[in-house]
C-alpha atoms as a PDB file:
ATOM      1  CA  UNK A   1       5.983  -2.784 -43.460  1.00  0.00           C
ATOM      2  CA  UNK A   2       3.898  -5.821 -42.716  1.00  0.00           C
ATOM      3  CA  UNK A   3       0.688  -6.516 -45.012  1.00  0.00           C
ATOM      4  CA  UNK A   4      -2.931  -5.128 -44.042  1.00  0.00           C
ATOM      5  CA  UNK A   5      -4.996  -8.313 -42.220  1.00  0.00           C
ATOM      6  CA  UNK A   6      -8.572  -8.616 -42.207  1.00  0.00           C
ATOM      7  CA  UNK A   7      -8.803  -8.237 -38.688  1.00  0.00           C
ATOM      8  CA  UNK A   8      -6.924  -4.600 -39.161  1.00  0.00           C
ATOM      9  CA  UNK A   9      -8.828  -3.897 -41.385  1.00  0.00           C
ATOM     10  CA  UNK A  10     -11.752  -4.704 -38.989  1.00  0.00           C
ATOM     11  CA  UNK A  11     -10.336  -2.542 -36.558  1.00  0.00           C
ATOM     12  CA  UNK A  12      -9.775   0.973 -38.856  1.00  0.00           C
ATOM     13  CA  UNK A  13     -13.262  -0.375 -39.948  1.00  0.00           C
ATOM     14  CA  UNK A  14     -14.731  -0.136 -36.415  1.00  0.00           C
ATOM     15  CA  UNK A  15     -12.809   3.369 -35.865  1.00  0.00           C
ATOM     16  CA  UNK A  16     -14.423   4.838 -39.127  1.00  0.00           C
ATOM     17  CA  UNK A  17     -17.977   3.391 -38.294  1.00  0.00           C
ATOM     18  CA  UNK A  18     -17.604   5.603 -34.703  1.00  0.00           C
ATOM     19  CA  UNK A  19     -15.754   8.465 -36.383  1.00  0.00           C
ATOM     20  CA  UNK A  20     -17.337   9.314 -38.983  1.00  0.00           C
ATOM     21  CA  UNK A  21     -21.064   6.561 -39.810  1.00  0.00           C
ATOM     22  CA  UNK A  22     -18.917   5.019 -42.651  1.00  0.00           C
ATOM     23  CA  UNK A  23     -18.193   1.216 -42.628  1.00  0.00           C
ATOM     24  CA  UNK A  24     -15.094  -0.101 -44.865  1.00  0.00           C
ATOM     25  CA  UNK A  25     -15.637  -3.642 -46.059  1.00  0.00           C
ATOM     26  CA  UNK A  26     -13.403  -6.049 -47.268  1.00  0.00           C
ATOM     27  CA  UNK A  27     -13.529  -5.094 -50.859  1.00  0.00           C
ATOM     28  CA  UNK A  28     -11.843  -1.642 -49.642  1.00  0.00           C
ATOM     29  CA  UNK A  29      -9.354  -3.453 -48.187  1.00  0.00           C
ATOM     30  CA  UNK A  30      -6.404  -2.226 -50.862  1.00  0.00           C
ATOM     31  CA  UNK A  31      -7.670   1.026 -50.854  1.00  0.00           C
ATOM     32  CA  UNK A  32      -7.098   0.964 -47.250  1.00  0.00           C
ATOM     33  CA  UNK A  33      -3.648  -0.183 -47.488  1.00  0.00           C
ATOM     34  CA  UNK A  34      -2.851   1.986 -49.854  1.00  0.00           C
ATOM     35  CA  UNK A  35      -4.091   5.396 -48.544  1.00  0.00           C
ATOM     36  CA  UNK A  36      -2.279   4.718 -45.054  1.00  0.00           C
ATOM     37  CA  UNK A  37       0.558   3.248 -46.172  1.00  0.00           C
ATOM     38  CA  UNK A  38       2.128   6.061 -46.534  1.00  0.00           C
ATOM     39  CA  UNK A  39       1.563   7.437 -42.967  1.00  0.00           C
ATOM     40  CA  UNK A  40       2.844   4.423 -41.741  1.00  0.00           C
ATOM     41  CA  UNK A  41       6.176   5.123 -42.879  1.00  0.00           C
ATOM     42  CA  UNK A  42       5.979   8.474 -42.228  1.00  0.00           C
ATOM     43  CA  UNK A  43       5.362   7.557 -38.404  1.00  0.00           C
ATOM     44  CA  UNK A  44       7.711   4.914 -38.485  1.00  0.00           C
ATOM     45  CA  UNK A  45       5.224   1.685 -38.015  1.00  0.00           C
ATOM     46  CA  UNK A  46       6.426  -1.265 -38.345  1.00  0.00           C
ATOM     47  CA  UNK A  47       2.457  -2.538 -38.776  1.00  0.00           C
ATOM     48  CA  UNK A  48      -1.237  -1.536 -39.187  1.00  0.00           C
ATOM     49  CA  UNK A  49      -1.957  -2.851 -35.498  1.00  0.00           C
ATOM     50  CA  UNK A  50       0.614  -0.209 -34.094  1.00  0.00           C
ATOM     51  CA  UNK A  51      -0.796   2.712 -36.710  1.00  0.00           C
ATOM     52  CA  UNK A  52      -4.470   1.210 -35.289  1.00  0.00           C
ATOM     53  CA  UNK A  53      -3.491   1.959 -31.840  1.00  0.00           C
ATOM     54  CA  UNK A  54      -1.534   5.121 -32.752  1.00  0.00           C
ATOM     55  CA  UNK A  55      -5.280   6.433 -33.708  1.00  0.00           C
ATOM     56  CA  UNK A  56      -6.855   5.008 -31.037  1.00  0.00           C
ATOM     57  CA  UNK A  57      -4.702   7.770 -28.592  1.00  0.00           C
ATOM     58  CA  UNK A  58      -4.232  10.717 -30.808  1.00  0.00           C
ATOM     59  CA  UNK A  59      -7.030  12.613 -31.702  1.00  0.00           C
ATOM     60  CA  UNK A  60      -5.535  14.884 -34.257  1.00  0.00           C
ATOM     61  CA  UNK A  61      -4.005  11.465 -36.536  1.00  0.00           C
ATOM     62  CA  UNK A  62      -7.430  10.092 -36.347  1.00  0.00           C
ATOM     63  CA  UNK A  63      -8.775  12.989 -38.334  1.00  0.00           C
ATOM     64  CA  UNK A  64      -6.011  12.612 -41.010  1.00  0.00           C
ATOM     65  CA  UNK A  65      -6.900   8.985 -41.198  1.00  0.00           C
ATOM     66  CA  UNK A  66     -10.525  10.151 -41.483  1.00  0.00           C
ATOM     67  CA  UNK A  67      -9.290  12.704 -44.370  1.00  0.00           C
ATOM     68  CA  UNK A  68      -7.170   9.763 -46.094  1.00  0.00           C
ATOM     69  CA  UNK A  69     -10.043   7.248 -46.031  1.00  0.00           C
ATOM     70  CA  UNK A  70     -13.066   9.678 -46.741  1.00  0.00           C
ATOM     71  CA  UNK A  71     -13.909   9.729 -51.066  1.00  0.00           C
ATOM     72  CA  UNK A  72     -14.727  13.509 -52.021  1.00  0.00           C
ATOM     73  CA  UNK A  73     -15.815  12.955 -55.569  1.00  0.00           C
ATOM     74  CA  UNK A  74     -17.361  16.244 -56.691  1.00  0.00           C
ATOM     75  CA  UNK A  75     -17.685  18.892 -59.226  1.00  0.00           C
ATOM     76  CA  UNK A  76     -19.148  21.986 -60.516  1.00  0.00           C
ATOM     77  CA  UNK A  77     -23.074  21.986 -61.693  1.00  0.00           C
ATOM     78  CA  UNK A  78     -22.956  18.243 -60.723  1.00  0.00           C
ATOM     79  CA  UNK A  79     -26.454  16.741 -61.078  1.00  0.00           C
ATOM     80  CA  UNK A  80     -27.991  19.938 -63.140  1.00  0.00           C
ATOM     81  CA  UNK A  81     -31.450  18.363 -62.774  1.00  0.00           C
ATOM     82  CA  UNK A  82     -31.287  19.824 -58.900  1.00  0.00           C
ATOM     83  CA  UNK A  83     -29.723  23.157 -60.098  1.00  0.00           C
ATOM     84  CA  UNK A  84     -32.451  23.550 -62.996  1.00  0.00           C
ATOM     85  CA  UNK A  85     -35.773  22.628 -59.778  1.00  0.00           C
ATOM     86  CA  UNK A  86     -33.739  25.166 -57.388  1.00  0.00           C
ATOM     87  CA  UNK A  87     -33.749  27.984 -60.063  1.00  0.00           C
ATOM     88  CA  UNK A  88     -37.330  27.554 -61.630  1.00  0.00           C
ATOM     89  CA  UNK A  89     -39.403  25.838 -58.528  1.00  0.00           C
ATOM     90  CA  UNK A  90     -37.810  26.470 -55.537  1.00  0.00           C
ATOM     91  CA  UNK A  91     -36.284  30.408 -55.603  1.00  0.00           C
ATOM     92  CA  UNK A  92     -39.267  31.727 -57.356  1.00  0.00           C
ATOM     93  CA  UNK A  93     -42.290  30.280 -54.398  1.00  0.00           C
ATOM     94  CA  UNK A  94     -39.307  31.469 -51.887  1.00  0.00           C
ATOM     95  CA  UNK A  95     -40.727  33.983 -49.143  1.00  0.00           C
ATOM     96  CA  UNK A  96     -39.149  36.885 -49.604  1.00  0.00           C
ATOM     97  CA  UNK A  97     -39.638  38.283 -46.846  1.00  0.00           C
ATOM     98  CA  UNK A  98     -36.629  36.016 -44.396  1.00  0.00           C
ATOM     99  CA  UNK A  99     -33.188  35.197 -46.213  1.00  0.00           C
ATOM    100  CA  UNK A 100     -33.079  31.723 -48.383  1.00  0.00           C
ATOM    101  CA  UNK A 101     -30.929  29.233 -46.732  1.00  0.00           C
ATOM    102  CA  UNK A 102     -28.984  26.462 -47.623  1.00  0.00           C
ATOM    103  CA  UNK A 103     -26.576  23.842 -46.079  1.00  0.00           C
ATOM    104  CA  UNK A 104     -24.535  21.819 -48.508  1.00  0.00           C
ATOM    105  CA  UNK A 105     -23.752  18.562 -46.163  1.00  0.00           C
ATOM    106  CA  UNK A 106     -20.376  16.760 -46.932  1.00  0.00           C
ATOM    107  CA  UNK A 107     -19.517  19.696 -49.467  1.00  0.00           C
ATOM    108  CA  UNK A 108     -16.147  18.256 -50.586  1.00  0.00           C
ATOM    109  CA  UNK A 109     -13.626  21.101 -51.690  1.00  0.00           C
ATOM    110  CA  UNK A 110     -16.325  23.371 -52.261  1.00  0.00           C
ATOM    111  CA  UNK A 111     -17.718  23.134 -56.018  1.00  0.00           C
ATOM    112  CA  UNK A 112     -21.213  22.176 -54.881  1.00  0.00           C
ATOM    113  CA  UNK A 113     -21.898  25.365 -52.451  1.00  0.00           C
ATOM    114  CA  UNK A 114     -20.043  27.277 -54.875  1.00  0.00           C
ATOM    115  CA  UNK A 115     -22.132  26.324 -58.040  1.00  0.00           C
ATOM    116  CA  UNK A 116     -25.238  27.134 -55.509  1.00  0.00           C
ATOM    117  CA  UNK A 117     -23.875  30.399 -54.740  1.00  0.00           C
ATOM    118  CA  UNK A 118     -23.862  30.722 -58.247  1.00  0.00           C
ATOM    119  CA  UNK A 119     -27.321  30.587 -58.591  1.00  0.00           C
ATOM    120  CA  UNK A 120     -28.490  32.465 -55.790  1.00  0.00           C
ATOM    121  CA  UNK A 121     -26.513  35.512 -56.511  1.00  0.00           C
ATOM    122  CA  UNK A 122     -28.581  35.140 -60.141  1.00  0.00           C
ATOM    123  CA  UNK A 123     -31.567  34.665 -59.319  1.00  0.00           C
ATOM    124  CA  UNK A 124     -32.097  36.017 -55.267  1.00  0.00           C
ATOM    125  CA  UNK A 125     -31.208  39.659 -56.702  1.00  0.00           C
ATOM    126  CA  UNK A 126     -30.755  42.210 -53.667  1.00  0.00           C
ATOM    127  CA  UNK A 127     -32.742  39.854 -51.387  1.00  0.00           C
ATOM    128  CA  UNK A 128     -30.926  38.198 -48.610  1.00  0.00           C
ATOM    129  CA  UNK A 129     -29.526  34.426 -48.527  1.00  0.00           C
ATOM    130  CA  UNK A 130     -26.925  32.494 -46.796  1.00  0.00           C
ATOM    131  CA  UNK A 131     -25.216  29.041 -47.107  1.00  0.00           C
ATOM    132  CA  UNK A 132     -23.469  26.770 -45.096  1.00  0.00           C
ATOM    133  CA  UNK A 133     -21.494  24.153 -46.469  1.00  0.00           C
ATOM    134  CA  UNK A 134     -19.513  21.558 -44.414  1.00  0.00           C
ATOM    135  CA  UNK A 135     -17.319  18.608 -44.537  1.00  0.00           C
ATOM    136  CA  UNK A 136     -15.626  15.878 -42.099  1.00  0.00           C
ATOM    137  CA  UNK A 137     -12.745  16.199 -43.983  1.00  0.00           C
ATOM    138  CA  UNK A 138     -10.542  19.155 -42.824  1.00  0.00           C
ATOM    139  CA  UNK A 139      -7.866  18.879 -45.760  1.00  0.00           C
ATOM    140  CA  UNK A 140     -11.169  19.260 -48.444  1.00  0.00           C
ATOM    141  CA  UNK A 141     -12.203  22.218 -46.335  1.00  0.00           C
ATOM    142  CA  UNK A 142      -9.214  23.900 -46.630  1.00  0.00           C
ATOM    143  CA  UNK A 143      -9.000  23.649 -50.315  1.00  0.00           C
ATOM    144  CA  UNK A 144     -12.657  24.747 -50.674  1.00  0.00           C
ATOM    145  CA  UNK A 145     -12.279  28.033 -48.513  1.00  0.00           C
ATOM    146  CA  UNK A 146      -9.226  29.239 -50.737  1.00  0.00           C
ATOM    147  CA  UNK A 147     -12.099  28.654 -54.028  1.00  0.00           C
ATOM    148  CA  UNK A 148      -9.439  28.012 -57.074  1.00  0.00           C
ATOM    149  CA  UNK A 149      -8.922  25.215 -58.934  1.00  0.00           C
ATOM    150  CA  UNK A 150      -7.909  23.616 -61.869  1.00  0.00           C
ATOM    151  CA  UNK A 151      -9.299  25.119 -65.076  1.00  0.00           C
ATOM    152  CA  UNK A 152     -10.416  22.334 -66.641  1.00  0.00           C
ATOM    153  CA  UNK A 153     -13.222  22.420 -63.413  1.00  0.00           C
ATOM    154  CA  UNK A 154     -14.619  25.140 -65.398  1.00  0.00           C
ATOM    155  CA  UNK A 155     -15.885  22.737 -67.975  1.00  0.00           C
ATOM    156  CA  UNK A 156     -19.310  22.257 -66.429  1.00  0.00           C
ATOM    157  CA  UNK A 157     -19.616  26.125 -65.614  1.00  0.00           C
ATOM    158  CA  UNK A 158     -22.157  28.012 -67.718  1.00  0.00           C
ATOM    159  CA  UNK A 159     -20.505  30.646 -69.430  1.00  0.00           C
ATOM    160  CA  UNK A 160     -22.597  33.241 -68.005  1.00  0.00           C
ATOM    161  CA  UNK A 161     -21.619  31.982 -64.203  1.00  0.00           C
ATOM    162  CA  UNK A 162     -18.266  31.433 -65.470  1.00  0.00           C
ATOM    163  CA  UNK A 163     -17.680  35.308 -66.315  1.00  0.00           C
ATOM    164  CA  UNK A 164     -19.569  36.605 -63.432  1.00  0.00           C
ATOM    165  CA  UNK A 165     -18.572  34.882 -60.657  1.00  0.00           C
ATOM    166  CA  UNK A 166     -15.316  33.608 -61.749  1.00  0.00           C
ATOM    167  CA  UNK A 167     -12.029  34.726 -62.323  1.00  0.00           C
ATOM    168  CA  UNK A 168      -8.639  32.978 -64.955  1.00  0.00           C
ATOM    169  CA  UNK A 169      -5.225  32.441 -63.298  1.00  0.00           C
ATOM    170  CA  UNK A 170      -2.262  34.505 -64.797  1.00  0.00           C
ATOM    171  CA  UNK A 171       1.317  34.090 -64.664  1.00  0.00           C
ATOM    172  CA  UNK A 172       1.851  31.855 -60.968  1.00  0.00           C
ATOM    173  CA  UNK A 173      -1.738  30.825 -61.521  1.00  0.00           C
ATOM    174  CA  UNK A 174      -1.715  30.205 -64.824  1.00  0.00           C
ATOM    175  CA  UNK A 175      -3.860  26.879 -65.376  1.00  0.00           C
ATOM    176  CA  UNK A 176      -6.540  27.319 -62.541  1.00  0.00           C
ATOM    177  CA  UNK A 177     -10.204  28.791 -61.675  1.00  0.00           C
ATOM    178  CA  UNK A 178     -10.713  31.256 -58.693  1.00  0.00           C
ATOM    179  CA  UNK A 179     -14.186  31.697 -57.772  1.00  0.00           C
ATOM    180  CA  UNK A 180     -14.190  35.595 -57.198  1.00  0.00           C
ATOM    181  CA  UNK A 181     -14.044  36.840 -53.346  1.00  0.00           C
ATOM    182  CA  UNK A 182     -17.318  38.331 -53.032  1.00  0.00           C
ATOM    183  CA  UNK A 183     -19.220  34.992 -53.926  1.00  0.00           C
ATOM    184  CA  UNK A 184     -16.566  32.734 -51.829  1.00  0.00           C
ATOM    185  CA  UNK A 185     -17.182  35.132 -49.182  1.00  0.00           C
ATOM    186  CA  UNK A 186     -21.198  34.723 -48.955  1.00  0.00           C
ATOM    187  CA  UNK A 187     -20.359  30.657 -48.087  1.00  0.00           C
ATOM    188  CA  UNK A 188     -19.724  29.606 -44.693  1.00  0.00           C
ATOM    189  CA  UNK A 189     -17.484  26.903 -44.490  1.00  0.00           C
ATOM    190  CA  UNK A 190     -17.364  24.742 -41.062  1.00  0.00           C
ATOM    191  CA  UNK A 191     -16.200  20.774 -40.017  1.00  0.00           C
ATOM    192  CA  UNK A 192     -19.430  19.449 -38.962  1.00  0.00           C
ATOM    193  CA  UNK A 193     -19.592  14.810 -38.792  1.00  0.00           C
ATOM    194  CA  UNK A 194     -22.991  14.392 -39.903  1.00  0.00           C
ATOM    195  CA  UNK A 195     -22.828  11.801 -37.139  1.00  0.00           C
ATOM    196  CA  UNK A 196     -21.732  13.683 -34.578  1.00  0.00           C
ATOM    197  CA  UNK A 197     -23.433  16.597 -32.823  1.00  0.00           C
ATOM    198  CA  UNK A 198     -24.209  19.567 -35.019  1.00  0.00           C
ATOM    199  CA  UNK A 199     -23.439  23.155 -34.074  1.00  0.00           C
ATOM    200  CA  UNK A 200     -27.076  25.388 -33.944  1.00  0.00           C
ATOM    201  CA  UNK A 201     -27.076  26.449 -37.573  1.00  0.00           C
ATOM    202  CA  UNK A 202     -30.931  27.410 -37.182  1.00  0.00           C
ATOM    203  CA  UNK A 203     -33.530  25.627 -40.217  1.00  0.00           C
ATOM    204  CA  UNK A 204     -32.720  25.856 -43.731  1.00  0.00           C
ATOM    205  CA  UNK A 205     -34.470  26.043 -46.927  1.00  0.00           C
ATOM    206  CA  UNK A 206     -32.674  23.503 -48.762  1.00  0.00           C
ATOM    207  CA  UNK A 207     -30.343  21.022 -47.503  1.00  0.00           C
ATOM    208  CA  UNK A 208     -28.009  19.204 -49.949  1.00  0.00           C
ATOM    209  CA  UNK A 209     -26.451  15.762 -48.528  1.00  0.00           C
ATOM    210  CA  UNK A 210     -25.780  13.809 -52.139  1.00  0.00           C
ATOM    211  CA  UNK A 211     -23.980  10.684 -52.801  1.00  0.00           C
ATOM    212  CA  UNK A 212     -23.029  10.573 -48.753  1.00  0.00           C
ATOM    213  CA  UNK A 213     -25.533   7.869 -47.335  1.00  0.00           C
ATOM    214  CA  UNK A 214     -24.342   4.747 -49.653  1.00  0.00           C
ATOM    215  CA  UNK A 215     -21.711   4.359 -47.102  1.00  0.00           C
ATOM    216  CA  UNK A 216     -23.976   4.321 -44.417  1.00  0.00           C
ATOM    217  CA  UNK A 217     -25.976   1.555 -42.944  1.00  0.00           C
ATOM    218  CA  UNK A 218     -29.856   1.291 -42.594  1.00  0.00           C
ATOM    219  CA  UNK A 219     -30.466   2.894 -38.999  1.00  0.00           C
ATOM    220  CA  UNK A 220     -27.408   5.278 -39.273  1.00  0.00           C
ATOM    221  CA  UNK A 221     -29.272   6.331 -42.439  1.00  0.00           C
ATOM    222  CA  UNK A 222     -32.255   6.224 -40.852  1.00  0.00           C
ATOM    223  CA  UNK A 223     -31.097   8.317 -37.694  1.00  0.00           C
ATOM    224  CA  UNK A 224     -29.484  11.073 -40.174  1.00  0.00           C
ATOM    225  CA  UNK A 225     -32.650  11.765 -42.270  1.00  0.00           C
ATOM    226  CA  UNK A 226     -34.815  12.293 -39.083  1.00  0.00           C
ATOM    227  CA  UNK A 227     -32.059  14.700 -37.637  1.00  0.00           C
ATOM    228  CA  UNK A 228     -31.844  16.383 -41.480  1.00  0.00           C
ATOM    229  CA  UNK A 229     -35.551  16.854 -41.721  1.00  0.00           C
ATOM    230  CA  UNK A 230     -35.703  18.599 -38.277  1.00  0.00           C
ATOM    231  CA  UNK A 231     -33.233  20.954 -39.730  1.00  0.00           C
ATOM    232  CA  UNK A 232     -35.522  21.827 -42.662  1.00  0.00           C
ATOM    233  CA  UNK A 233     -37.845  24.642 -42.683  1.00  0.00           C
ATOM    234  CA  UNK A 234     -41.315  23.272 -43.094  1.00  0.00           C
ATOM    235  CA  UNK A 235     -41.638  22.941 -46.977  1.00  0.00           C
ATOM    236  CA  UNK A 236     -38.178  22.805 -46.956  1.00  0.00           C
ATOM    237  CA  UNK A 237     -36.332  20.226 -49.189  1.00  0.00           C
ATOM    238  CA  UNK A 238     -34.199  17.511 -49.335  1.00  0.00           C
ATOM    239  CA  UNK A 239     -31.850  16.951 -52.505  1.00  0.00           C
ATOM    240  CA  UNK A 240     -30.155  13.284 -52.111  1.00  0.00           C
ATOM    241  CA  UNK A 241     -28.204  11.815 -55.187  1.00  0.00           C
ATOM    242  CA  UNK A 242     -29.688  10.254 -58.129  1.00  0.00           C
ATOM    243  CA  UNK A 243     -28.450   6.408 -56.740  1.00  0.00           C
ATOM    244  CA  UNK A 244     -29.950   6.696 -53.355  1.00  0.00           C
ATOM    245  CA  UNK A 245     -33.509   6.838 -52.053  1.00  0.00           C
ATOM    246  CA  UNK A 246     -35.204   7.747 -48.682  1.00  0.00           C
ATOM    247  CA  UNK A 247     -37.781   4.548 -49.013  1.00  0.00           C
ATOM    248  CA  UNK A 248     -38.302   2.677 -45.967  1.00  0.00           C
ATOM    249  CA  UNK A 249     -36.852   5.389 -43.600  1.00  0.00           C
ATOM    250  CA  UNK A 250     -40.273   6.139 -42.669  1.00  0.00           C
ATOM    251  CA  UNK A 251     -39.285   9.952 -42.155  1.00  0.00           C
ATOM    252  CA  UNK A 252     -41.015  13.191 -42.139  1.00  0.00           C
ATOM    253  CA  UNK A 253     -39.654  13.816 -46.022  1.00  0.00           C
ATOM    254  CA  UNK A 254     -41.970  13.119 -48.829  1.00  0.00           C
ATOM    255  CA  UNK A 255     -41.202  13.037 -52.706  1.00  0.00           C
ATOM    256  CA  UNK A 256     -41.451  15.112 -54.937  1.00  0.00           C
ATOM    257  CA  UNK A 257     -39.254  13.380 -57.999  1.00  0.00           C
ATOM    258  CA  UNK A 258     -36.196  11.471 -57.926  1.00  0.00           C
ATOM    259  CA  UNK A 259     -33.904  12.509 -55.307  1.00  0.00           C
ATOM    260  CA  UNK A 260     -35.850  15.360 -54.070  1.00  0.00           C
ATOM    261  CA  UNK A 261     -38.260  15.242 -50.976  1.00  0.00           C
ATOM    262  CA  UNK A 262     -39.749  18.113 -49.188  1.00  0.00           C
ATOM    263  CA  UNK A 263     -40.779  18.078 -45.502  1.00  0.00           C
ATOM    264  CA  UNK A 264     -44.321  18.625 -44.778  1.00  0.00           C
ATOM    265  CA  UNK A 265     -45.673  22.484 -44.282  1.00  0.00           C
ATOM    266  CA  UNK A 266     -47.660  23.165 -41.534  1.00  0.00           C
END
């Protein structure tokens, strides 16, 4: 198998941008090689170029590159600051009188929407909510609509959550976390490319889209945060992560502290 070039690299560069907003730049470049490598010799490519044009006329390989070259860092409680202002600042000014909802954007394989379910089931009571929590990634997805995982993912759990809404693997399972079916079923898992068009999902409460838009440039950025605050209820909110920032997007989302902006009510 021939060696990545920079002007391959270019090219599954260029197919990323239009597939999914993200740019790869040269410092990637090994990551790159080695995440497709193997597909490569799976297909039986002699190159990059041919894998490159491979993509370029099969749909379904492009999204398994996509999956391959997307980074779905996550975990349970991650960030508590947002948990801790969604419990005691958000849920308690909620009108109750219209279900709470949430979308967790670029959810991973699930611990974020789960860790919100979490919460909701806490503190909502017998009032109604609903999430929706969606990736680009299909192979994330998959793993994140089944809810178990490793136990050591239970590290960040509070214990109270952990005993509610969780459940210990024994004998075949032995070793891993399953988030207990009547929580996993109140999430709504669906493949949505935040740059893409969106399926009508109606306005949410809270939308959570965190460590997503480093890998974006300025007016993809830009573009996304105007189409995420027309999704927002007004008053609704905005949690971003703790490393990026909404300043100079000159959108319809204000501040409220770091990472967290709430669209205007009327």
């Amino acid at each position: 198998m021939q060696a990545l070039t920079d002007q391959e690299l270019q090219g599954f560069s260029k197919l990323m941008f239009e597939a999914a907003g993200i740019s790869l730049p040269m410092s990637k470049k090994a990551l790159v090689s080695s995440r497709l490598g193997r597909r490569l010799q799976i297909l039986g490519h002699d190159s990059f170029a041919q894998y490159l044009d491979h993509l370029r006329r099969d749909a379904e390989e492009r999204q398994r590159a996509v999956d391959l070259l997307t980074t779905n860092e996550t975990y349970f409680f991650r960030e508590p600051q947002h948990f801790s202002f969604l419990s005691d600042r958000i849920l308690p000014a909620a009108d109750p009188s219209r279900p709470f909802r949430v979308w967790s954007a670029a959810c991973s394989s699930g611990e974020e929407p789960y860790s919100v379910a979490m919460v909701l089931a806490e503190r909502m009571a017998s009032r109604p909510w609903d999430i929706v929590a969606s990736d680009i990634s299909t192979r994330v997805l998959q793993q994140a609509r089944a809810g178990v995982y490793p136990m050591e993912r239970a590290q960040r759990i509070p214990q109270a959550y952990l005993k509610a809404y969780c459940l210990r693997g024994v004998g075949a399972q032995e070793g891993k976390l399953a988030v207990q079916a009547p929580l996993r079923e109140r999430v709504r898992f669906e493949c949505i490319n935040l740059n893409g068009s969106w399926p009508d999902m109606g306005a949410f409460d809270l939308i959570w889209l965190r460590n997503v838009m480093i890998y974006f440039d300025a007016p993809t950025k830009r573009s996304l945060v105007a189409r995420l605050a027309q999704a927002l209820r007004p008053g609704g909110y905005l949690f971003v992560g703790h490393s990026e920032s909404l300043s100079g997007l000159d959108s319809d989302l204000q501040p409220v502290q770091p990472a967290i902006y709430r669209r205007a009510s009327r």
